[in-house]
Protein backbone atom coordinates (compact mmCIF):
# COMPACT_ATOMS: atom_id res chain seq x y z
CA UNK A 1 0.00 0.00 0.00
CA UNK A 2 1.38 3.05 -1.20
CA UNK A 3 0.23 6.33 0.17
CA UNK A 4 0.80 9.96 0.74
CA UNK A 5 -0.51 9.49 4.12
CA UNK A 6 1.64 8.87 7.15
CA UNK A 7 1.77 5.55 8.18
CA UNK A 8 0.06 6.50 11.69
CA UNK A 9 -2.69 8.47 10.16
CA UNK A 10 -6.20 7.15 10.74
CA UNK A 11 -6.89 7.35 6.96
CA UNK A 12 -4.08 5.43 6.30
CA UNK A 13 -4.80 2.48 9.04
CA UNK A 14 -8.69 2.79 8.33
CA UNK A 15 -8.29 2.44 4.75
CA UNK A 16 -5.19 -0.86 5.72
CA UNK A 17 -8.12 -2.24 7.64
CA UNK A 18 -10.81 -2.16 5.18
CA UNK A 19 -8.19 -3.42 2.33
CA UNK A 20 -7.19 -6.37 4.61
CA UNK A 21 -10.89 -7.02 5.75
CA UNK A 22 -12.34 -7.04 2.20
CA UNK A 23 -10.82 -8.43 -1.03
CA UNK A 24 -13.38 -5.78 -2.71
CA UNK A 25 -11.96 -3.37 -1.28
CA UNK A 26 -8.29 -4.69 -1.42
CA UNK A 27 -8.63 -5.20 -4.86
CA UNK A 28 -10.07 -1.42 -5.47
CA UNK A 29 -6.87 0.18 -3.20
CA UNK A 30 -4.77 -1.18 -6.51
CA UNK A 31 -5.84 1.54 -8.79
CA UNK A 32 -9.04 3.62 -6.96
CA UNK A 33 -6.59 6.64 -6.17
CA UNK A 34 -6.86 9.87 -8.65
CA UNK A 35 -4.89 9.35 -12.18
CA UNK A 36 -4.41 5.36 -11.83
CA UNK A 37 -6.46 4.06 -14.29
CA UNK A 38 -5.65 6.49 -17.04
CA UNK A 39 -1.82 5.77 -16.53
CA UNK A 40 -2.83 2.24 -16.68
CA UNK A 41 -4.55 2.70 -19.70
CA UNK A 42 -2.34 5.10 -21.15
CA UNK A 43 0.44 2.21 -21.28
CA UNK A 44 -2.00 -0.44 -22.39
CA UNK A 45 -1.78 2.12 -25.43
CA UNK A 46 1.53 2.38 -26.23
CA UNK A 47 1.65 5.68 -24.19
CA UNK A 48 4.75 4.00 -22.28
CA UNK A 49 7.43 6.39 -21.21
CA UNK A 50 7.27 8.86 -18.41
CA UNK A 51 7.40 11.82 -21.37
CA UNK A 52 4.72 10.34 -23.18
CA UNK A 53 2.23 9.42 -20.79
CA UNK A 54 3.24 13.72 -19.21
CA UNK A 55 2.08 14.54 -22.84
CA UNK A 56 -0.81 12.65 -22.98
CA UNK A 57 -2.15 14.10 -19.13
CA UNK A 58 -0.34 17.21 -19.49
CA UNK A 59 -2.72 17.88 -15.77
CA UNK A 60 -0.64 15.78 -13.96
CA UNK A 61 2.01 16.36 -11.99
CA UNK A 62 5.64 14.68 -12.64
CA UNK A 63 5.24 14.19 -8.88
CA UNK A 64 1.72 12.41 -8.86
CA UNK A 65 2.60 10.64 -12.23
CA UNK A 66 6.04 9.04 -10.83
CA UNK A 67 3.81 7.74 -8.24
CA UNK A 68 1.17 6.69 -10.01
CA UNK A 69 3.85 4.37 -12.09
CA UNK A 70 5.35 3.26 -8.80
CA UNK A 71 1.55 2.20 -7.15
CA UNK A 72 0.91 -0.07 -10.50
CA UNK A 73 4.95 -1.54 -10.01
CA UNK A 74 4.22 -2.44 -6.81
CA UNK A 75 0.89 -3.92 -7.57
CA UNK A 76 2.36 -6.17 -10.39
CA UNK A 77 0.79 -3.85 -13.24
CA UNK A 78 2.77 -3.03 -15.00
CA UNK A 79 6.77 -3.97 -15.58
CA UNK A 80 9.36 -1.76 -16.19
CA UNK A 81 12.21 -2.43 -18.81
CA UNK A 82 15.02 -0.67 -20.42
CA UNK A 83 15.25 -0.01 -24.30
CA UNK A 84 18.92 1.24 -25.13
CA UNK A 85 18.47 4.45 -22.97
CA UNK A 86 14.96 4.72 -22.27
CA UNK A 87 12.84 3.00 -19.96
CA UNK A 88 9.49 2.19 -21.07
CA UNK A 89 6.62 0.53 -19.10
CA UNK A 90 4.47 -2.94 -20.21
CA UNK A 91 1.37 -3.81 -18.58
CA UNK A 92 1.43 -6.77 -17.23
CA UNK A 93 -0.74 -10.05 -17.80
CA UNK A 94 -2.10 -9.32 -13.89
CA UNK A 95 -2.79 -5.85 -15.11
CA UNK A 96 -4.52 -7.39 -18.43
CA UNK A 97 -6.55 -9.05 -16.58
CA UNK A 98 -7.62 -6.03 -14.48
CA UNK A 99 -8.27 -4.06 -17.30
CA UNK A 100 -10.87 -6.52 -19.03
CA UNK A 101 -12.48 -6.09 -15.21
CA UNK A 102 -12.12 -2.27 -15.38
CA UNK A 103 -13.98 -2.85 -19.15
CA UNK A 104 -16.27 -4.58 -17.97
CA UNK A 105 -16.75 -1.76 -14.98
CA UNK A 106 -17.46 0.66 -17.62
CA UNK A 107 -19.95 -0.96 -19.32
CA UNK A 108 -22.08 -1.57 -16.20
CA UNK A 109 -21.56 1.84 -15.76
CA UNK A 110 -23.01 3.08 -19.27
CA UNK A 111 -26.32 1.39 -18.89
């Protein structure tokens, strides 16, 4: 679990508890926080290098988008690898499968 938060905050050990007392909720801790999904999505795309994916949200912040890439690293996401000089960033087939889930997600949500 990666947050701003201190470590001793109640946020922090309120949201810990609900993670570790529901998978649900566990499972939504992975990618709920603000920019996630679209970072996610924006390497699905292609949109894999730090540069890019600033171009492609120019609203977020390098600060908030280098740990955004960290979260989904830590989660199993995505992978990191590097290409002569650059690194770029491949989802993985964990975060595959969450993103047919997050499709799915959508959908319910458009009816």
């Amino acid at each position: 679990m990666s947050y701003l938060a201190k470590t001793t905050s109640s946020n922090f050990m309120n949201r810990r508890f609900l993670a570790e007392d529901c998978a649900v909720s566990g499972a939504f801790e992975m990618f709920a926080g603000r920019w996630t999904t679209q970072v996610l999505f924006c390497v699905h795309f292609g949109i894999n290098r730090f540069g890019l994916i600033k171009k492609r949200l120019p609203r977020i912040s390098d600060q908030i988008l280098g740990l955004r890439l960290a979260l989904l690293l830590e989660n199993r996401l995505i992978s990191r690898k590097k290409i002569g000089e650059e690194q770029v960033y491949l989802v993985t087939a964990r975060g595959e499968a969450l993103l047919k889930i997050l499709d799915d997600l959508a959908q319910w949500h458009s009816r």
